[in-house]
Protein backbone atom coordinates (compact mmCIF):
# COMPACT_ATOMS: atom_id res chain seq x y z
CA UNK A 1 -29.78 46.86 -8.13
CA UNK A 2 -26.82 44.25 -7.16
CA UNK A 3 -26.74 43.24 -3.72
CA UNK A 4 -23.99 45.27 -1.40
CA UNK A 5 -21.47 42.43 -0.36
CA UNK A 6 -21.39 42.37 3.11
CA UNK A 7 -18.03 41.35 5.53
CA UNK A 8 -18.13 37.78 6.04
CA UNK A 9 -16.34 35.45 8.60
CA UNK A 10 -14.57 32.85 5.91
CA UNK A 11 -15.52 29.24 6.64
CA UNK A 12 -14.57 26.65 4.28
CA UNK A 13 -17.57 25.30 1.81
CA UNK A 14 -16.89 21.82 2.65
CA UNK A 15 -17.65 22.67 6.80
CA UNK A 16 -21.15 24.28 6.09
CA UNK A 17 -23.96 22.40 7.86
CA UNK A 18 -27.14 22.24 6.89
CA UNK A 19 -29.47 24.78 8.51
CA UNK A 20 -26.47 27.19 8.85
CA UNK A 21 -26.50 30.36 6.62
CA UNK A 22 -25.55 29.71 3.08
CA UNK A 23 -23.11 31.98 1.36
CA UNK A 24 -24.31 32.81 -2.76
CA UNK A 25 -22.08 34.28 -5.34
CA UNK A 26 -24.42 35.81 -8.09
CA UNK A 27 -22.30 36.05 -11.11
CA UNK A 28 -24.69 38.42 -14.10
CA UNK A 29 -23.58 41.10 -16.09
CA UNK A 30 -27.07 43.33 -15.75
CA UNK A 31 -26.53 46.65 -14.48
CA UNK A 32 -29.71 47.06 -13.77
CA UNK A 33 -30.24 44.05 -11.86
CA UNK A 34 -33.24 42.28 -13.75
CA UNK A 35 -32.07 38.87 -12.58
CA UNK A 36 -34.00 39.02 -9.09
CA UNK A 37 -32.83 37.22 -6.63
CA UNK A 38 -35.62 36.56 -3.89
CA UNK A 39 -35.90 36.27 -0.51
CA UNK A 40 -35.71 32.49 0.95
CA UNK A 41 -37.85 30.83 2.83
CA UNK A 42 -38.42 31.32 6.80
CA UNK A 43 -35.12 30.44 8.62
CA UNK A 44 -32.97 29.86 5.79
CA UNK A 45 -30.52 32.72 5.44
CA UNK A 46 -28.58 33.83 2.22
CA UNK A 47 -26.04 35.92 2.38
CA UNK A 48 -25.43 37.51 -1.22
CA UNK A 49 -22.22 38.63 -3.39
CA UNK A 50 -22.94 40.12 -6.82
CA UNK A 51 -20.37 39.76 -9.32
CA UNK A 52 -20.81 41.68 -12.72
CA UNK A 53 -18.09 39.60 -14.84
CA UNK A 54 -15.89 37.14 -14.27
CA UNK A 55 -12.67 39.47 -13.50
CA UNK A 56 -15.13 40.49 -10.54
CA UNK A 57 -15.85 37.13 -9.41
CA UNK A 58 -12.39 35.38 -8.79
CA UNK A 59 -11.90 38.77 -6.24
CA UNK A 60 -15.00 37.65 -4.65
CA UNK A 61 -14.60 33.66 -5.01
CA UNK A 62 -13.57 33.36 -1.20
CA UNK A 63 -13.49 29.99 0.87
CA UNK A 64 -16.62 31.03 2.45
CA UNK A 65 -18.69 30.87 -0.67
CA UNK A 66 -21.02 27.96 -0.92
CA UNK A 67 -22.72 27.87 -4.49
CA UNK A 68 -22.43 30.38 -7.53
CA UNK A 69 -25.58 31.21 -9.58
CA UNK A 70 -24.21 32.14 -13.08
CA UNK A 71 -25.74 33.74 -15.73
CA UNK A 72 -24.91 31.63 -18.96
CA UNK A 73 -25.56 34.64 -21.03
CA UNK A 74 -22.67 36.10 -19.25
CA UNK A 75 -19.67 37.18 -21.99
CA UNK A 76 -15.81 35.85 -21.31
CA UNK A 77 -13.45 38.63 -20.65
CA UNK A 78 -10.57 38.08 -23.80
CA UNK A 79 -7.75 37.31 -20.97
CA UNK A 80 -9.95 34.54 -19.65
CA UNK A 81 -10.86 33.43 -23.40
CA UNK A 82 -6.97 33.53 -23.76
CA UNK A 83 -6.49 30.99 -20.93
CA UNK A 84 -9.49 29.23 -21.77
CA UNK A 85 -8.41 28.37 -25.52
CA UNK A 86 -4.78 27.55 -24.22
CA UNK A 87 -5.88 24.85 -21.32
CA UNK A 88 -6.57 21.32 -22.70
CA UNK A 89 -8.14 20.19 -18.75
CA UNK A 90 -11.12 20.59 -17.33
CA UNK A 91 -14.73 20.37 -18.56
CA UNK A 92 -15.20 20.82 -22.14
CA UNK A 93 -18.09 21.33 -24.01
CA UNK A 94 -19.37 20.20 -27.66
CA UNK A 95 -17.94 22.26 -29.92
CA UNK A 96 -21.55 23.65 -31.50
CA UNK A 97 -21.96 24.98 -27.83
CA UNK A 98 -18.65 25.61 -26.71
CA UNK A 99 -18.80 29.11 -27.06
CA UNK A 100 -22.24 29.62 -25.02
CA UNK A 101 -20.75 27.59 -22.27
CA UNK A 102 -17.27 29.17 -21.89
CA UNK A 103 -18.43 31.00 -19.39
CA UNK A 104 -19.82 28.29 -17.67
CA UNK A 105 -16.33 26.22 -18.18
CA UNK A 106 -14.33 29.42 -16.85
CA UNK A 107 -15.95 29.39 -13.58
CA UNK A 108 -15.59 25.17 -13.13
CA UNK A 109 -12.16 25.70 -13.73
CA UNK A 110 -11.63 28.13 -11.09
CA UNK A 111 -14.14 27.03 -8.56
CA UNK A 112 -13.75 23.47 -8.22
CA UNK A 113 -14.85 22.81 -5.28
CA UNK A 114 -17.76 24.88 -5.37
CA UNK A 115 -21.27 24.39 -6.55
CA UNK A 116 -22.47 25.82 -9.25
CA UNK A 117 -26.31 26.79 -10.58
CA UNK A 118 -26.90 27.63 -14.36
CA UNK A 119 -29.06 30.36 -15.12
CA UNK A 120 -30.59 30.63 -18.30
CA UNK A 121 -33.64 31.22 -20.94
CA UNK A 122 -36.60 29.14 -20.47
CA UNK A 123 -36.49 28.50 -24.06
CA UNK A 124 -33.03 26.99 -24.08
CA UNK A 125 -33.20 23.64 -22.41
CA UNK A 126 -30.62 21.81 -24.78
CA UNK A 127 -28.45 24.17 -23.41
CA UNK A 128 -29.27 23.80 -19.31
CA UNK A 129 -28.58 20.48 -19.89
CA UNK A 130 -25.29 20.53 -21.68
CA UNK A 131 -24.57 23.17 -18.61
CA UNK A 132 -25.08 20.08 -15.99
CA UNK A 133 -23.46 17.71 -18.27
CA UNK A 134 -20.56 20.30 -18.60
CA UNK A 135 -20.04 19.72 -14.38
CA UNK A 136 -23.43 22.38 -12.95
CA UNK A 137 -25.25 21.09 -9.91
CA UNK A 138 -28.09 21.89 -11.54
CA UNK A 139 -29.46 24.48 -13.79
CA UNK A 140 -32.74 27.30 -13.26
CA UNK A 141 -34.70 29.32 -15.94
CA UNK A 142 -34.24 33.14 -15.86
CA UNK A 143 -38.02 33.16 -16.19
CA UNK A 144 -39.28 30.68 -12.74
CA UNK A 145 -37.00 31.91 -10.47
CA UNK A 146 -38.50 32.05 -6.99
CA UNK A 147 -37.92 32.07 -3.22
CA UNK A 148 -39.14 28.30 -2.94
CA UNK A 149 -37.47 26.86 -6.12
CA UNK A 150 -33.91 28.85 -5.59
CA UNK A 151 -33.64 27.50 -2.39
CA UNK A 152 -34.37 23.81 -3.31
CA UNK A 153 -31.82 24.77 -5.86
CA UNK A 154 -28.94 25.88 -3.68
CA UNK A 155 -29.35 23.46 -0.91
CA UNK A 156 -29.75 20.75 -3.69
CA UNK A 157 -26.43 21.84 -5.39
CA UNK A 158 -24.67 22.43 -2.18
CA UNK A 159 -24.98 18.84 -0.93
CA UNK A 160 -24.42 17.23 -4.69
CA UNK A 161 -21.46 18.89 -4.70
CA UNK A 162 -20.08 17.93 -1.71
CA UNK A 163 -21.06 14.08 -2.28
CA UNK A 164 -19.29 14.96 -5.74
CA UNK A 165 -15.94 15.34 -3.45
CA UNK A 166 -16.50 12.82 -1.59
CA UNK A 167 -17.34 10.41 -3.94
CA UNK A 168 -13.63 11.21 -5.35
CA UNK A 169 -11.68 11.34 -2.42
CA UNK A 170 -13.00 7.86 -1.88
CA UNK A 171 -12.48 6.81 -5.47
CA UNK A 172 -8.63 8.38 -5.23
CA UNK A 173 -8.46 6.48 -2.18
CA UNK A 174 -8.91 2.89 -3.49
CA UNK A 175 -7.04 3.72 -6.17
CA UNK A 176 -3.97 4.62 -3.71
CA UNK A 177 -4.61 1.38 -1.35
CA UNK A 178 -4.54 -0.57 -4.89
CA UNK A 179 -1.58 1.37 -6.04
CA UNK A 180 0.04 0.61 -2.94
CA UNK A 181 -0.72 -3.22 -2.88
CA UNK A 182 0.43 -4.20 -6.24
CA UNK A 183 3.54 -2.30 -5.52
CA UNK A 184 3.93 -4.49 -1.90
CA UNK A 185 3.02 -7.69 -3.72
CA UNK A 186 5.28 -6.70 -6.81
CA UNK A 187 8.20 -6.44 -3.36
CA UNK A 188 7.45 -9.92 -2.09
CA UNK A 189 9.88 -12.27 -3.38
CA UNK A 190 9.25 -15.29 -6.05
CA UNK A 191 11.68 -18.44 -5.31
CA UNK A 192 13.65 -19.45 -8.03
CA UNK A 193 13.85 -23.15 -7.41
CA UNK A 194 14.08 -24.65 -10.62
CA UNK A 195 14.95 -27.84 -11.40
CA UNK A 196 15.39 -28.74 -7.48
CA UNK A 197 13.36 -31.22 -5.95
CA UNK A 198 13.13 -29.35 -2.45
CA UNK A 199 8.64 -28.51 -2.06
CA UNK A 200 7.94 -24.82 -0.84
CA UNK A 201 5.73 -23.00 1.33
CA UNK A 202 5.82 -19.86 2.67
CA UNK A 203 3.50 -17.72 5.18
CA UNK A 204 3.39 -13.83 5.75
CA UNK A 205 1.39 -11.58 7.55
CA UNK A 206 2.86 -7.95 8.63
CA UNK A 207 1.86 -6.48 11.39
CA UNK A 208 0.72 -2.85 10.08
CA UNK A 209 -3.02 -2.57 9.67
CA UNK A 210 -3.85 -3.02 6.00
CA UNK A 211 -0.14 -3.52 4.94
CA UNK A 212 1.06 -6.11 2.62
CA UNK A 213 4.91 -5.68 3.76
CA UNK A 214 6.73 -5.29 6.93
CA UNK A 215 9.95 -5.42 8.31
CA UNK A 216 10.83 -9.34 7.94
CA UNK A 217 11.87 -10.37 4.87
CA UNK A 218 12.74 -14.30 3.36
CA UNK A 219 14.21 -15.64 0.18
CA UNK A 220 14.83 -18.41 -2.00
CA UNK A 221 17.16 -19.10 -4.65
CA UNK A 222 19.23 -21.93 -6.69
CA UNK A 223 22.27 -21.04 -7.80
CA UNK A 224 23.16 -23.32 -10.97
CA UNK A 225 25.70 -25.75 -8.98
CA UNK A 226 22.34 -27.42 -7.71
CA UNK A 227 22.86 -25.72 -4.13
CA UNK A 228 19.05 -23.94 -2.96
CA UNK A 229 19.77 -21.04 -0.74
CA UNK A 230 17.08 -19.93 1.37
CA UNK A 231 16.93 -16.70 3.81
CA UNK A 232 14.89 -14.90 6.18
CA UNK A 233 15.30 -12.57 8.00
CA UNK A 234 13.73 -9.42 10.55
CA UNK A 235 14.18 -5.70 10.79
CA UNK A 236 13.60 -4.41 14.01
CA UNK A 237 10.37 -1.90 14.02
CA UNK A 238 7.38 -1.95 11.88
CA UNK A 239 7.13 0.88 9.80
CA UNK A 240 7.47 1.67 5.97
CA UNK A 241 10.80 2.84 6.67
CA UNK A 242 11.91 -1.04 7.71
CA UNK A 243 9.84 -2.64 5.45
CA UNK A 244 11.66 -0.73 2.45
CA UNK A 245 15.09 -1.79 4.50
CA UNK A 246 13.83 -5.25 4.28
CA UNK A 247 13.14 -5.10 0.59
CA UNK A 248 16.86 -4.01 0.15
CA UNK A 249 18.49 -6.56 2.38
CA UNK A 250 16.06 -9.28 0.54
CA UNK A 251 17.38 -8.11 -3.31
CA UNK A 252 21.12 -7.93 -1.86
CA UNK A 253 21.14 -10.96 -0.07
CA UNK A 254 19.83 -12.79 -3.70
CA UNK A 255 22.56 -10.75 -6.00
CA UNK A 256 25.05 -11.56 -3.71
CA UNK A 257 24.03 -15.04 -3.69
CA UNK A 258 23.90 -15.90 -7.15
CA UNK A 259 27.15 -14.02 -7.93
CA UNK A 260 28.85 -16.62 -5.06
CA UNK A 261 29.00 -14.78 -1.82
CA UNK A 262 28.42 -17.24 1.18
CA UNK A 263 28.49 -17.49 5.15
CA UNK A 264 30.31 -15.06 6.87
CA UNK A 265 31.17 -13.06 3.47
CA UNK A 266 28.14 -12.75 2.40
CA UNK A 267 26.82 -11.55 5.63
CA UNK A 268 29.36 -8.64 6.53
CA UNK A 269 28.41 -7.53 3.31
CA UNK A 270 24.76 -7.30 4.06
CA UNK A 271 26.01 -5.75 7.27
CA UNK A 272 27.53 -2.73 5.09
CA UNK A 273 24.46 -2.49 2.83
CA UNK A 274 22.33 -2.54 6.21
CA UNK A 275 24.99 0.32 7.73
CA UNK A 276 24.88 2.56 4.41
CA UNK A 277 21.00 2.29 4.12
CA UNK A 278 19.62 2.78 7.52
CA UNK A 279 18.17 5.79 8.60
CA UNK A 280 19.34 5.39 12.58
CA UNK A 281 22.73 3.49 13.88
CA UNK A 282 19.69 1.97 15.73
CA UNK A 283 18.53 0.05 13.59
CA UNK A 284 19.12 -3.44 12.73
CA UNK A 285 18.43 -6.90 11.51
CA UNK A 286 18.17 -10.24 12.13
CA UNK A 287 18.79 -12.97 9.58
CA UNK A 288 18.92 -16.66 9.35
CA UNK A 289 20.98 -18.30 5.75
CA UNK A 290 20.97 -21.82 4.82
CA UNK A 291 22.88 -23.20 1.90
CA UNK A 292 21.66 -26.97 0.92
CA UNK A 293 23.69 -28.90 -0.59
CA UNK A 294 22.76 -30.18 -4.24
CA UNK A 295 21.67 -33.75 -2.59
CA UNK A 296 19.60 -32.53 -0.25
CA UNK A 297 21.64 -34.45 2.58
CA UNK A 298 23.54 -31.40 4.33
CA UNK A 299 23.80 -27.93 4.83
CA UNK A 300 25.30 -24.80 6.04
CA UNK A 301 23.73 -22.53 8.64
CA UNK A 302 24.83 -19.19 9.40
CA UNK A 303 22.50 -17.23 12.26
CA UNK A 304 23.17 -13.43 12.74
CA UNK A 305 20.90 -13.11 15.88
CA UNK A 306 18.32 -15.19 14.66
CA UNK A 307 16.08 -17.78 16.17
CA UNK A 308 17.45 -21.20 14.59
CA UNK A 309 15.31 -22.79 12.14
CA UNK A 310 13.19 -25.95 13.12
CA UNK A 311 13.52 -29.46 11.35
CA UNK A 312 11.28 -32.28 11.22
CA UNK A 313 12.70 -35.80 10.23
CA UNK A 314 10.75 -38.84 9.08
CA UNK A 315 10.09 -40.85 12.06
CA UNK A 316 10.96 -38.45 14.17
CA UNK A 317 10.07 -35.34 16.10
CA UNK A 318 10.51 -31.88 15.11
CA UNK A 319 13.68 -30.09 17.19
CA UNK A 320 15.32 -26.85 16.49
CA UNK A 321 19.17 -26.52 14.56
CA UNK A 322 21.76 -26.28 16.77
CA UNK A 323 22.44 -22.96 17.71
CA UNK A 324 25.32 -21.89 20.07
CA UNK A 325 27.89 -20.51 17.40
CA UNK A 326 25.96 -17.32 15.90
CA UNK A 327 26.96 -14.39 15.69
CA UNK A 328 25.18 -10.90 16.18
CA UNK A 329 22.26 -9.09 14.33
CA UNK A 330 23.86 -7.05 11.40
CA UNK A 331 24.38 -3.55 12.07
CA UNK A 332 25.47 -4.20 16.06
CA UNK A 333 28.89 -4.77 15.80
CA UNK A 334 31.07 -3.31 12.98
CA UNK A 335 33.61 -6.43 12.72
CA UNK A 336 31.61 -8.79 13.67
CA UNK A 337 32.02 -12.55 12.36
CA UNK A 338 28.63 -15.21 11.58
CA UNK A 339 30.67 -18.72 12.00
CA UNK A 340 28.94 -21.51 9.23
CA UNK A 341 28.04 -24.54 10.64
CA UNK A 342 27.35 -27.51 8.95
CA UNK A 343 24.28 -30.05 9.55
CA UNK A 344 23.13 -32.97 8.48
CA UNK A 345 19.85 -32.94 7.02
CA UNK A 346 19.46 -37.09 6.20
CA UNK A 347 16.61 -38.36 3.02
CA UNK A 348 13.66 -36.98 3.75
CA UNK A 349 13.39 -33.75 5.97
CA UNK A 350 11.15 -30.17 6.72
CA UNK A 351 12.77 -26.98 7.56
CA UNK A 352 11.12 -24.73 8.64
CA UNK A 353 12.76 -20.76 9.21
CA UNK A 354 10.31 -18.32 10.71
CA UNK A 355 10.85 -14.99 12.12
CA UNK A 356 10.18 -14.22 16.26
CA UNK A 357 6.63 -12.58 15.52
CA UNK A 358 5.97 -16.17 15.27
CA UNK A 359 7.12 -17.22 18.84
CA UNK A 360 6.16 -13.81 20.78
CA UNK A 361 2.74 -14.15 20.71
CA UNK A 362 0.65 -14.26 24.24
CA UNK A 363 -0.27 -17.61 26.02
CA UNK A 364 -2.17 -18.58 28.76
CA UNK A 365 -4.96 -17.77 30.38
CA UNK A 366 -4.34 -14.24 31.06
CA UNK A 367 -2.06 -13.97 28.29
CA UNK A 368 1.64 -12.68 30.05
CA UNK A 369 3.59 -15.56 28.76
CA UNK A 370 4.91 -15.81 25.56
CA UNK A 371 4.90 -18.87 23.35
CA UNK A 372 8.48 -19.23 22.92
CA UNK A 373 10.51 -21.89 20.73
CA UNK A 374 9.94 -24.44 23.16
CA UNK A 375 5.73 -23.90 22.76
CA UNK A 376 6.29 -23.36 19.14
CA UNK A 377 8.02 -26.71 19.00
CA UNK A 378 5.17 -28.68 20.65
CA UNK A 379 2.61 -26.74 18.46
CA UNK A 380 4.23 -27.95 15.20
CA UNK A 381 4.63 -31.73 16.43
CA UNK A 382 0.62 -31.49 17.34
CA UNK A 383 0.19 -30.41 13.76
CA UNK A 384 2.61 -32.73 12.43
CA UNK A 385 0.74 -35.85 14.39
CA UNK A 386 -2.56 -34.40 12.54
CA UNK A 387 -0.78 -35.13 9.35
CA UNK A 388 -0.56 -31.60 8.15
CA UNK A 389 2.52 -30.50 5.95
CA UNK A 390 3.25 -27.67 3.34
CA UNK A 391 1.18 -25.05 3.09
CA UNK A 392 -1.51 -26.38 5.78
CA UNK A 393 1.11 -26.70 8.04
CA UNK A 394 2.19 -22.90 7.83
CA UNK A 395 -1.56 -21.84 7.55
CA UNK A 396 -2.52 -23.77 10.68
CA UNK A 397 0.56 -22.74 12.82
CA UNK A 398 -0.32 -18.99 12.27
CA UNK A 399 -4.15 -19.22 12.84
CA UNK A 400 -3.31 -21.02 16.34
CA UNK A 401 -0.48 -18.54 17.35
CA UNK A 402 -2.54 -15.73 16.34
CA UNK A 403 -5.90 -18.01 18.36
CA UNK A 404 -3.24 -18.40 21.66
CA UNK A 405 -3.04 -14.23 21.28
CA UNK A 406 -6.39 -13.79 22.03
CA UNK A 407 -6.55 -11.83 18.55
CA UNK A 408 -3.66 -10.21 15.96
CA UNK A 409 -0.67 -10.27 16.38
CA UNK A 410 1.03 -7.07 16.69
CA UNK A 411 4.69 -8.04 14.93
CA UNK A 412 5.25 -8.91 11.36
CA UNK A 413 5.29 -13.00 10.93
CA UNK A 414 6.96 -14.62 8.16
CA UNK A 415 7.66 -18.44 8.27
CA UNK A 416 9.02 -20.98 5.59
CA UNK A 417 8.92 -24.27 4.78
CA UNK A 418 11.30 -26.32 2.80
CA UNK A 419 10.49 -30.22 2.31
CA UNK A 420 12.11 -32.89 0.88
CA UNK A 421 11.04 -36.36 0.32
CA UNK A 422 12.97 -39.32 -0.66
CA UNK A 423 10.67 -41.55 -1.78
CA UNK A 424 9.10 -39.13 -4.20
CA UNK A 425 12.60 -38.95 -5.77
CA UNK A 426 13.17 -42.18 -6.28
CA UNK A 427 9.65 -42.88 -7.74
CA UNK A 428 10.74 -39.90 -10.10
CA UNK A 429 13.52 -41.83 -10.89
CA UNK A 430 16.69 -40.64 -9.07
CA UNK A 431 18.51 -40.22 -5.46
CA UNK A 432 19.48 -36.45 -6.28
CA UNK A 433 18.16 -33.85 -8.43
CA UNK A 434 20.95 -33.43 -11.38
CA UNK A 435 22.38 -30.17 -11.31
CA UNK A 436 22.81 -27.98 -14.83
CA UNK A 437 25.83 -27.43 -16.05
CA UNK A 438 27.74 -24.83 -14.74
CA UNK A 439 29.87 -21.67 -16.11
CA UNK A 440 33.51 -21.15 -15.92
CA UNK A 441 32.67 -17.96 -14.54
CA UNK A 442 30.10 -19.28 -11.70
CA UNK A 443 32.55 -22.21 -10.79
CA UNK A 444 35.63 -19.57 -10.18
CA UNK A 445 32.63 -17.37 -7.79
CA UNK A 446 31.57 -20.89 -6.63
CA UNK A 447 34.96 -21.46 -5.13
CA UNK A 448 34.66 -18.91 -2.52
CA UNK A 449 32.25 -21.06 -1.15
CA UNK A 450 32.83 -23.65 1.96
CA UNK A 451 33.01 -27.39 1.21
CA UNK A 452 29.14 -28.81 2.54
């Protein structure tokens, strides 16, 4: 006779430990009970549910149900061959054996996250095995079934299945993270430098653990009047959130760019993207602009609460831009003004624009002083007396900030480097890059522009 179903406390499938009582869900259609199901060996305990057709199981297919036994003999109710026809997911069998195996496919479908034994005819192992292929833990013959072997068989399928989930949680997982990095790296900016002879270089490292992108954000750009444009800037916080801000700010700042915007024009209207796109009047955003002029001899810098950029002339030693006359982080002040000022750059020059993770790292030797500009400063003329330049230069300034830490830094870091040398020009056979021609139309949005 079937087994009474007693009351059970429901704990999930996944939280059963081994040792613990084991829940079993007998799923045959024999009134009379000929498929015994023995006693298990000395201190396992299986508490039993007996399920005469499928109907019957899904009312007893409860959270604290740890494997099913199923009879594959076992006929499919017509509503559930109804559903079963109509699907096009889950486990599907070969069509020669689809039929014998719809029950089989039935119970996958609704149980998927439980484990499942195949019962059948000793005489029918093409069939036990198309039942594991199907998705079964494993499969039993009607004929052997014992106290030893059925409990082998549900501890077996128990712990299969649950390495089955995990296994694809961890699969889904990688898939996410890899999701999730080609979308970051698809956000990080390519500079469109074309035709200039300005090298480069670029270094960024956010500060979320096992992020691509955070909050700062840099650019580069030249426009077709031979003028190179480059950007970066900082969102205060390091979140998704401000990293998607910082995305925004990056693409406006480059439309508005290349359609003419400049200085203080183009900045208060970053300031109203920043104000329409933020999620807090709290937030806001640093950003540094420079505008080179198609010689490579001057340029205009705008700072909107910024640390100024750093330059490095031949012959000389690195110093920082002049920096009195800016103006306010976007998204402080709602008229605020970001004055322009113009520097020369002479023949052969680095700039280098970074954002403060750079410069707020620990020093000393217990570590409660920051770096600051004026450490940064000496760091880069040390590396600049090595001979280092371009991309070693950026490479070896963050592994020593990050070495004068005592470990990671805990703020996003962006830095960029912009070089120019003379004599390479002139060895390629001119003073100046020559600029393309330009539109009608870019010339008229070229006029809003300040003289260099």
């Amino acid at each position: 006779m079937p087994v009474p179903v007693p009351q059970q406390r429901a704990v999930p499938a996944a939280e059963t430990t081994h040792g613990a009582d084991l829940t079993l869900l007998v799923i045959e259609d024999d009134p009379a009970g000929t498929i015994a199901v023995p006693e298990l060996s000395a201190g396992t305990r299986v508490r039993i549910r007996t399920a005469r057709n499928l109907t019957e199981a899904e009312r007893l297919l409860t959270d604290d149900v740890d494997c099913i036994l199923l009879d594959l003999a076992l006929p499919l109710p017509l509503s559930a061959e109804t559903r079963h026809g109509d699907t096009g997911t889950g486990p599907q069998a070969p069509s020669g054996r689809a039929d014998e195996l719809a029950a089989l496919t039935h119970v996958l479908r609704i149980a998927p996250r439980h484990a499942v034994l195949a019962l059948t005819a000793e005489d029918d192992a093409e069939l036990a095995a198309e039942a594991v292929r199907v998705g079964a833990q494993d499969y039993l013959f009607r004929d052997e079934l014992d106290a030893r072997l059925l409990s082998r068989a549900i501890r077996y399928a128990v712990e299969r299945k649950r390495a089955d989930i995990a296994q694809h949680q961890l699969t889904e997982s990688r898939l996410r993270a890899q999701e999730n990095a080609r979308l970051e790296r698809g956000l990080l900016p390519t500079p469109l430098l074309d035709g200039s002879d300005l090298s480069f270089a670029a270094r960024y490292r956010p500060g979320r653990s096992r992020a691509l992108l955070g909050g700062d954000f840099y650019d580069t750009v030249r426009t077709p009047d031979g003028t190179v444009h480059a950007m970066i800037g900082d969102v205060c916080g390091h979140g998704p959130d401000e990293a998607a801000l910082g995305v925004e700010l990056r693409i406006a700042w480059r439309a508005l760019t290349l359609a003419g915007l400049c200085g203080d024009e183009l900045l208060s209207t970053l300031q109203q993207v920043l104000e329409h796109e933020r999620e807090s009047e709290e937030i806001f955003a640093t950003l540094c602009t420079v505008d080179i002029s198609p010689d490579g001899r001057r340029a205009g810098l705008c700072l909107a609460g910024h640390p100024a950029p750093l330059i490095a002339r031949r012959g000389q030693a690195a110093k920082l831009l002049p920096y009195e006359d800016g103006g306010p982080a976007l998204g402080l002040l709602p008229r605020a003004r970001w004055p322009r000022r113009q520097v020369e750059l002479g023949g052969s020059w680095s700039l280098m624009m970074y954002t403060d993770g750079l410069i707020e790292g620990r020093v000393g030797p217990v570590g409660t002083q920051r770096l600051g500009q004026e450490g940064m400063v000496a760091m880069i003329n040390g590396q600049l007396d090595r001979g280092l330049a371009g991309e070693e230069l950026l490479e070896a300034a963050v592994t020593q900030v990050r070495e004068l830490n005592g470990g990671e830094l805990t703020d996003d870091v962006a830095v960029l480097l912009l070089d120019r040398d003379q004599e390479r020009i002139r060895r390629r056979g001119g003073s100046a890059p020559r600029s393309r021609p330009v539109p009608a139309s870019t010339r008229a949005a070229s006029a809003q522009r300040p003289p260099l």
